[in-house]
N, C-alpha and C. Protein backbone atom coordinates (compact mmCIF):
# COMPACT_ATOMS: atom_id res chain seq x y z
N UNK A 1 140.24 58.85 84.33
CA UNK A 1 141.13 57.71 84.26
C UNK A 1 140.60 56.58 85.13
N UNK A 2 140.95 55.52 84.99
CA UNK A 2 140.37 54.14 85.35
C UNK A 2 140.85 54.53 87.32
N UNK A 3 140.59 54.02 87.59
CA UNK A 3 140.57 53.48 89.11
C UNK A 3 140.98 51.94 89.73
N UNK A 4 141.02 51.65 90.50
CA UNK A 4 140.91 50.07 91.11
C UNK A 4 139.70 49.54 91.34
N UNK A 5 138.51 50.52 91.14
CA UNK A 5 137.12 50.01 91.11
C UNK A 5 136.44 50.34 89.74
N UNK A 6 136.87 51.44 88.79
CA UNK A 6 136.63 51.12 87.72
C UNK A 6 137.14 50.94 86.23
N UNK A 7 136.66 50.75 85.31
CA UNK A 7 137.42 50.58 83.97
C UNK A 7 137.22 51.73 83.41
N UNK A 8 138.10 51.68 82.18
CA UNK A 8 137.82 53.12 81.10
C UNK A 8 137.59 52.62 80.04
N UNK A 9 137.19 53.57 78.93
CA UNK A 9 137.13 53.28 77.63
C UNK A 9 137.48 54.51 76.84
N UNK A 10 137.92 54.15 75.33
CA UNK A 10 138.46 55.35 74.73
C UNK A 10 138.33 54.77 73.47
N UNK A 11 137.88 55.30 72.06
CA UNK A 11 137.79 54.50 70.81
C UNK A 11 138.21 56.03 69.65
N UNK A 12 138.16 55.30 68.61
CA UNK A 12 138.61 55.83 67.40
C UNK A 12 138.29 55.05 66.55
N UNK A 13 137.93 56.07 64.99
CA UNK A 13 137.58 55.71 63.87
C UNK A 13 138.69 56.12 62.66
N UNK A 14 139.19 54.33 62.18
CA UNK A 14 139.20 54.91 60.73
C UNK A 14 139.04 54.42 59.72
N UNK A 15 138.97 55.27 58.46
CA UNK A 15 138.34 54.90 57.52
C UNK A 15 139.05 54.53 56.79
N UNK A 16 138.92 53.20 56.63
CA UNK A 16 139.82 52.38 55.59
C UNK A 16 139.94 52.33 54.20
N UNK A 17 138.23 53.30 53.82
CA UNK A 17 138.60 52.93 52.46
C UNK A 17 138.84 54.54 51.80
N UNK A 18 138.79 55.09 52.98
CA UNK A 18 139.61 56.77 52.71
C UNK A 18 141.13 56.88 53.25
N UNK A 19 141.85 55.49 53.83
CA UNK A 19 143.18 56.05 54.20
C UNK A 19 142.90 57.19 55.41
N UNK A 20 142.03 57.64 56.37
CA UNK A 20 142.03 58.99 57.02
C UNK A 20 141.00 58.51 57.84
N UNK A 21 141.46 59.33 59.12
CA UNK A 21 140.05 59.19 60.43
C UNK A 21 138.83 59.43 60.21
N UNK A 22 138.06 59.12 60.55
CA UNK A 22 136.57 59.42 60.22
C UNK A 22 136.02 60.48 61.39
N UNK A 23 135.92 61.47 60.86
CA UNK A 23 135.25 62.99 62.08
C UNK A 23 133.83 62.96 61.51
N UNK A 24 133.17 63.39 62.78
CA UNK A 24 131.97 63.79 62.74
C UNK A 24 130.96 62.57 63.12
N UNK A 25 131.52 61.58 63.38
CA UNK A 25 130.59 60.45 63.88
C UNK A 25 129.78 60.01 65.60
N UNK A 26 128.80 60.61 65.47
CA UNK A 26 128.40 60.11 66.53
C UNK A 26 128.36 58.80 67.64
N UNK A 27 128.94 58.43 68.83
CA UNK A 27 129.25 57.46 69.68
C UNK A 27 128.53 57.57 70.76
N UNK A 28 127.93 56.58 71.33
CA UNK A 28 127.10 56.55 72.44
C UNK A 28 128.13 55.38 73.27
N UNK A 29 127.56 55.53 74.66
CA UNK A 29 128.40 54.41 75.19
C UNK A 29 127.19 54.11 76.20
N UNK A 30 127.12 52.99 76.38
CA UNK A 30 126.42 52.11 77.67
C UNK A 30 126.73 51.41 78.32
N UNK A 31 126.58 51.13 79.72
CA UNK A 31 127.17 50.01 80.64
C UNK A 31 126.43 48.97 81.17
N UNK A 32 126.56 48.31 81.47
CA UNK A 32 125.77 47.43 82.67
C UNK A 32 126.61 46.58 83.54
N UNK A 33 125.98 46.15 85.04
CA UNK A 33 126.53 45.84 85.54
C UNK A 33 126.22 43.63 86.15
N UNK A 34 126.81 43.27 85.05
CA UNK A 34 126.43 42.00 84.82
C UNK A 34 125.43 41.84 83.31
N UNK A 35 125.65 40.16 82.90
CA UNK A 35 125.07 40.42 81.54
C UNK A 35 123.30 39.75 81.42
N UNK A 36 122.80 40.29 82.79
CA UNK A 36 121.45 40.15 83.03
C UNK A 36 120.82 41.34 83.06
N UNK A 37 121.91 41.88 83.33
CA UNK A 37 121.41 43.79 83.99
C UNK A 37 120.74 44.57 82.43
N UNK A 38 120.14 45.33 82.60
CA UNK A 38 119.64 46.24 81.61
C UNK A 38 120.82 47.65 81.62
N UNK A 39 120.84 47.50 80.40
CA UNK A 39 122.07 48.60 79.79
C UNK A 39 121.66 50.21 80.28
N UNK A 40 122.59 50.66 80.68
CA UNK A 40 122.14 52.03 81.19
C UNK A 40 122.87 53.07 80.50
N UNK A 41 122.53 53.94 79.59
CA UNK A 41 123.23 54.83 78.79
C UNK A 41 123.46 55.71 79.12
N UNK A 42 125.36 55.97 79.14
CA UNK A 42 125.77 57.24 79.66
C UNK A 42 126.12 58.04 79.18
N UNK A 43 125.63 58.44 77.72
CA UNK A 43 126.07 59.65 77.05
C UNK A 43 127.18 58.91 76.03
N UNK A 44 127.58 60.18 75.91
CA UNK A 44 128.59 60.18 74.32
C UNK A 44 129.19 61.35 73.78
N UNK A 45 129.48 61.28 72.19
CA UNK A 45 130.32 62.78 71.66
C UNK A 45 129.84 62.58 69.93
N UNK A 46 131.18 62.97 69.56
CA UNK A 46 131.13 62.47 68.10
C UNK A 46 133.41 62.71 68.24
N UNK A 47 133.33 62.22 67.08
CA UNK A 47 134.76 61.95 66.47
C UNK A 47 135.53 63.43 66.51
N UNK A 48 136.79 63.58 65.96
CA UNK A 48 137.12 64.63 66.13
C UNK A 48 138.03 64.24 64.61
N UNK A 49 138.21 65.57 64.28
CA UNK A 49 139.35 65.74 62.83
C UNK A 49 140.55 64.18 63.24
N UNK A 50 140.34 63.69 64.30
CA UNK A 50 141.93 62.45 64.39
C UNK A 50 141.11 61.72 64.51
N UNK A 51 139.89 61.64 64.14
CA UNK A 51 138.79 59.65 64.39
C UNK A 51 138.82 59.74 65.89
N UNK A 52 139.13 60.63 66.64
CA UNK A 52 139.00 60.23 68.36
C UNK A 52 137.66 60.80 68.98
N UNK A 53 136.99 59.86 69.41
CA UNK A 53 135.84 60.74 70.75
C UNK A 53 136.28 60.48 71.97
N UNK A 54 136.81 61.67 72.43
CA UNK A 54 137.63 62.27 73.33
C UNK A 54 136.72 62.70 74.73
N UNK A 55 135.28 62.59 74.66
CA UNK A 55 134.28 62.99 75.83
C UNK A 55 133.42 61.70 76.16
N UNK A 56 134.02 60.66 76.19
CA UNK A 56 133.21 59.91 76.51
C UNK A 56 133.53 59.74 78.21
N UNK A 57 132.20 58.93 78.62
CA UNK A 57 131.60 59.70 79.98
C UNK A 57 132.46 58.25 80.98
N UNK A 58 132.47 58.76 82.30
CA UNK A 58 133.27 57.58 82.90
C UNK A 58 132.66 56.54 83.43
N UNK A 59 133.14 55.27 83.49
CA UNK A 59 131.64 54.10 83.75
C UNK A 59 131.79 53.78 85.16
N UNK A 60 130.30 53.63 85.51
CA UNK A 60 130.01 53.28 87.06
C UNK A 60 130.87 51.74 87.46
N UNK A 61 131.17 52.33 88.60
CA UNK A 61 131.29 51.42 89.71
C UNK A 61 130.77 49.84 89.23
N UNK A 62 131.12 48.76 89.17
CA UNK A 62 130.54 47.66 88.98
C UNK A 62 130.50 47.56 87.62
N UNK A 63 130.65 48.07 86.84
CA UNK A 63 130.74 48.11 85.14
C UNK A 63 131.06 46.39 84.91
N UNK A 64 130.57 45.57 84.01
CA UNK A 64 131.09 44.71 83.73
C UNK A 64 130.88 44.35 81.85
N UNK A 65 130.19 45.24 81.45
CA UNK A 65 129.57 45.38 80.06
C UNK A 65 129.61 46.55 79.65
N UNK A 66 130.45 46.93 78.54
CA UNK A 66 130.41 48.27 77.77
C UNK A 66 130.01 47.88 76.67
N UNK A 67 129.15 49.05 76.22
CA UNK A 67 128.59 48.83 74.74
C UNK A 67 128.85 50.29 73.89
N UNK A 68 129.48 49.94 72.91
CA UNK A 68 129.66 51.24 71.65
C UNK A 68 129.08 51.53 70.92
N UNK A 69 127.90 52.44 70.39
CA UNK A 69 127.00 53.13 69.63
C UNK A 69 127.93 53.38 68.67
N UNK A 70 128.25 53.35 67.23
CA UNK A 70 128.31 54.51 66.22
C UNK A 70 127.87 54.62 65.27
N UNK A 71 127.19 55.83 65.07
CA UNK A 71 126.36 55.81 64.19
C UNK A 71 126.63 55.84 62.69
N UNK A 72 127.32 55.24 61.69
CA UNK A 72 127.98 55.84 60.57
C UNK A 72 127.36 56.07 59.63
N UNK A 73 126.41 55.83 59.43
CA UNK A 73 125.29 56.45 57.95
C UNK A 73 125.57 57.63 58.13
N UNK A 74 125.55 58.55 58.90
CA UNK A 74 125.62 59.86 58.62
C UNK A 74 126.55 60.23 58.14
N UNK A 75 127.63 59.57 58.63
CA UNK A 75 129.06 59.82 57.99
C UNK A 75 129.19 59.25 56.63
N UNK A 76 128.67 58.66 56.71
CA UNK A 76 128.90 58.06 54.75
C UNK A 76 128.57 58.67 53.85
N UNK A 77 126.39 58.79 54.28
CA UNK A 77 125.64 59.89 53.23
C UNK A 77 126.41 61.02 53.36
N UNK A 78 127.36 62.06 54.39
CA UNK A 78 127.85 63.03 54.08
C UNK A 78 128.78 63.10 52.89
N UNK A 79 130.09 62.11 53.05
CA UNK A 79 130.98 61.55 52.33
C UNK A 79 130.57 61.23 50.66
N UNK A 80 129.21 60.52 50.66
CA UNK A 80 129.24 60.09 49.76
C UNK A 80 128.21 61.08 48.55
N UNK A 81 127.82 62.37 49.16
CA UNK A 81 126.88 63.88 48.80
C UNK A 81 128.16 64.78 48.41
N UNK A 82 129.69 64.50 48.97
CA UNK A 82 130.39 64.93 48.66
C UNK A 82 131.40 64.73 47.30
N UNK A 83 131.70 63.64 47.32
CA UNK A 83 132.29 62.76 46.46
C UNK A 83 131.27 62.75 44.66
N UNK A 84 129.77 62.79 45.46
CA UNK A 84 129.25 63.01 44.04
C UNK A 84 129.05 64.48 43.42
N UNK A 85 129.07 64.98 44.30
CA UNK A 85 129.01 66.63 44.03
C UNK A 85 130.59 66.82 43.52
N UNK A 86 131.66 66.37 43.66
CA UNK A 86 132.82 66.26 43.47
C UNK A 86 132.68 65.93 41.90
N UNK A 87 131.89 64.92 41.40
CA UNK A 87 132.29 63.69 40.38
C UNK A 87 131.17 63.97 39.55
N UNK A 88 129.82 64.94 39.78
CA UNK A 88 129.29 65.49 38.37
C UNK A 88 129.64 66.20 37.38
N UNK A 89 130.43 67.27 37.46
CA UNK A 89 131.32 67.49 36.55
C UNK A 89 132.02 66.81 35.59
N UNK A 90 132.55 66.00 35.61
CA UNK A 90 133.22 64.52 35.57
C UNK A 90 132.33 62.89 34.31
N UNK A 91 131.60 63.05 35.65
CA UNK A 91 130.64 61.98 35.24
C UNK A 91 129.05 61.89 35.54
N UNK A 92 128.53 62.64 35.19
CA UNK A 92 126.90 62.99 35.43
C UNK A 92 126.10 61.95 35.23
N UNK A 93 126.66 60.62 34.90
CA UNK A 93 125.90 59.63 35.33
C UNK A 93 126.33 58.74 36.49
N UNK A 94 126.99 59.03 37.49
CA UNK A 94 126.71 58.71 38.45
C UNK A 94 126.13 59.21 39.48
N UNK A 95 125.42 59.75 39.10
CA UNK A 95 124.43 60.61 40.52
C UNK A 95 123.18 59.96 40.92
N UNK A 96 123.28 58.61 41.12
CA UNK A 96 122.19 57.67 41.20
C UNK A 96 122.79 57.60 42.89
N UNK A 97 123.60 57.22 43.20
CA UNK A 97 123.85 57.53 44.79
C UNK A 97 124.37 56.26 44.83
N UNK A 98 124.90 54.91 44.19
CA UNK A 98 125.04 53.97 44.44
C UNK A 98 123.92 53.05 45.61
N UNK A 99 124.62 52.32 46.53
CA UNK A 99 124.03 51.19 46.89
C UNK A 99 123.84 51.37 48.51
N UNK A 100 123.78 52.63 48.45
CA UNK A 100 124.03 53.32 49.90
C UNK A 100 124.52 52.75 51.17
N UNK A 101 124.81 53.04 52.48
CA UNK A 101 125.11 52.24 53.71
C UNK A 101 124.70 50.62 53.90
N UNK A 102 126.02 49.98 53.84
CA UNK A 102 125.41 48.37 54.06
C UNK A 102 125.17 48.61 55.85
N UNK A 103 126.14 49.12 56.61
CA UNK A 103 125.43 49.24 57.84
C UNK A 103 125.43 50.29 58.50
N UNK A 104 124.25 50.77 58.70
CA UNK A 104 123.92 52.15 59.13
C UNK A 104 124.38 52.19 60.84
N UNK A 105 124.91 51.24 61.24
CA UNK A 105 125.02 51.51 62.52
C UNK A 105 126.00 50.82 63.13
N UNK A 106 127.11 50.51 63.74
CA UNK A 106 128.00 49.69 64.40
C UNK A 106 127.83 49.67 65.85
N UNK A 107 127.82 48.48 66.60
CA UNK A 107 127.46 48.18 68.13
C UNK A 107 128.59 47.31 68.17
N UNK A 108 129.23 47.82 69.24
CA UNK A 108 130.16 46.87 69.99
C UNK A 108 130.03 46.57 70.95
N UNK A 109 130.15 45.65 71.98
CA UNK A 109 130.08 45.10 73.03
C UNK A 109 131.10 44.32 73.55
N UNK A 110 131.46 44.74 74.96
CA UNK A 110 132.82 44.07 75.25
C UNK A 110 132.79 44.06 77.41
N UNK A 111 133.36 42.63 77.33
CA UNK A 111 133.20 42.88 78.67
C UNK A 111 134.55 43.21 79.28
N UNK A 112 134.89 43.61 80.62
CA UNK A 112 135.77 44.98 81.28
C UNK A 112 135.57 44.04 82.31
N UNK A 113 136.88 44.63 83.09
CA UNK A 113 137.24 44.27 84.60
C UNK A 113 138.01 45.63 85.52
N UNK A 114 137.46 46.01 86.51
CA UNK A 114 138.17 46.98 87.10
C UNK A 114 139.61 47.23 87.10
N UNK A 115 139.53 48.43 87.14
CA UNK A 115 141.28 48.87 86.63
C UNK A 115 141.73 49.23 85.36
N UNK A 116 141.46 47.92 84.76
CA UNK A 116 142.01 48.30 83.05
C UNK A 116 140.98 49.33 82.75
N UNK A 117 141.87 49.91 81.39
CA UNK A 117 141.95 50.84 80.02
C UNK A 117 141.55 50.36 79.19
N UNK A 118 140.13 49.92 78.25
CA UNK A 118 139.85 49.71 77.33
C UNK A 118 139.95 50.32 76.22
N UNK A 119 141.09 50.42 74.62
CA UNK A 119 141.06 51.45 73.77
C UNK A 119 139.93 50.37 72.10
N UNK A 120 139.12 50.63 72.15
CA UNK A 120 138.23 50.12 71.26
C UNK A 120 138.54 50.58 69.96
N UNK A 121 139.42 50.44 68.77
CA UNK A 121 139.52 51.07 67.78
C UNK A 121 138.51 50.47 66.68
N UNK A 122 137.80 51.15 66.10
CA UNK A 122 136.76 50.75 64.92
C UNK A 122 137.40 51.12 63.36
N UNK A 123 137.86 49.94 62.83
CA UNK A 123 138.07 50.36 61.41
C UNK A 123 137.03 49.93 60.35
N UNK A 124 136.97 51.31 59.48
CA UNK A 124 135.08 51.46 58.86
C UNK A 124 135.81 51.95 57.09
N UNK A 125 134.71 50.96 57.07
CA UNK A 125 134.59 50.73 55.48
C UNK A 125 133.10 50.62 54.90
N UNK A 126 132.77 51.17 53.87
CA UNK A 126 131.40 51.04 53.46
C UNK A 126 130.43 49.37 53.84
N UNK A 127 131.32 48.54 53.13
CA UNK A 127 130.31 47.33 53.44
C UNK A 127 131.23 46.30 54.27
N UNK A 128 131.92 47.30 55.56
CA UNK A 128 132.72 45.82 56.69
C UNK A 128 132.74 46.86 57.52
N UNK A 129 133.65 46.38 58.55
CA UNK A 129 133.99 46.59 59.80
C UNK A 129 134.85 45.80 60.60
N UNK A 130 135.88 46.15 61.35
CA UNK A 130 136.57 45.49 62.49
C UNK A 130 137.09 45.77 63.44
N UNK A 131 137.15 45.37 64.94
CA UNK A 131 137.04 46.44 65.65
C UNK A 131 138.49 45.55 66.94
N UNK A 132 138.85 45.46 67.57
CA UNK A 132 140.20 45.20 68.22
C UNK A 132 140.40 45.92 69.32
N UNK A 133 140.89 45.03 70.49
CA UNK A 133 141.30 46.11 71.76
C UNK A 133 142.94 46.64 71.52
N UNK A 134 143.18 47.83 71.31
CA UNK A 134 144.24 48.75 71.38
C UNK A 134 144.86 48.72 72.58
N UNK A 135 145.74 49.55 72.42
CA UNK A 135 146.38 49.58 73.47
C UNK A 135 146.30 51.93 73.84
């Protein structure tokens, strides 16, 4: 939990164009301390069955820059190996794979002040994204 010398962070994924959290997505988190400083990476998790990564690591002292890794191509190509394996039966001409990941990767960046609770929620859709401080 946050401190009087430092901030927290806490994020979640969901998937907007499934109506449902997105599990299994990998999150990295990085800090720095000022926006000259070189980013120092402190680990990460992945999502859980509720879109939450629940292990993310606590940020140093002086934090003034958090940055959010997620990786979602993986989560899509899974999703979307599923959905067609789902839909050959069906329709055996769509197994071309469509137009695959418009972005294989989401980075957020946000600057923090000691004390506060940062809740970063990421809502993910094949070709968007938007991301908002929670509460």
């Amino acid at each position: 939990m946050s401190t009087d010398t430092t901030a927290s962070v806490s994020t979640h994924i969901l998937d907007t164009s499934a109506g449902r959290p997105a599990e299994g997505v990998a999150v990295h988190l990085s800090a720095r301390p000022g926006r000259r400083a070189d980013w120092q990476a402190l680990g990460g998790g992945a999502t859980d069955a509720d879109g939450r990564c629940k292990d993310l690591p606590a940020l140093p002292e002086g934090t003034t820059h958090v940055r959010l890794d997620f990786a979602v191509e993986p989560y899509f190509e899974e999703k979307d190996a599923k959905r067609q394996a789902d839909a050959q039966q069906d329709a055996p001409a769509n197994r071309d794979g469509g137009a695959g990941v418009f972005f294989p990767e989401v980075a957020i960046t946000f600057a923090v002040v000691p004390g506060e609770h940062y809740h970063v929620p990421l809502l993910l859709n094949p070709f968007g994204y938007s991301v908002y401080r929670g509460s």
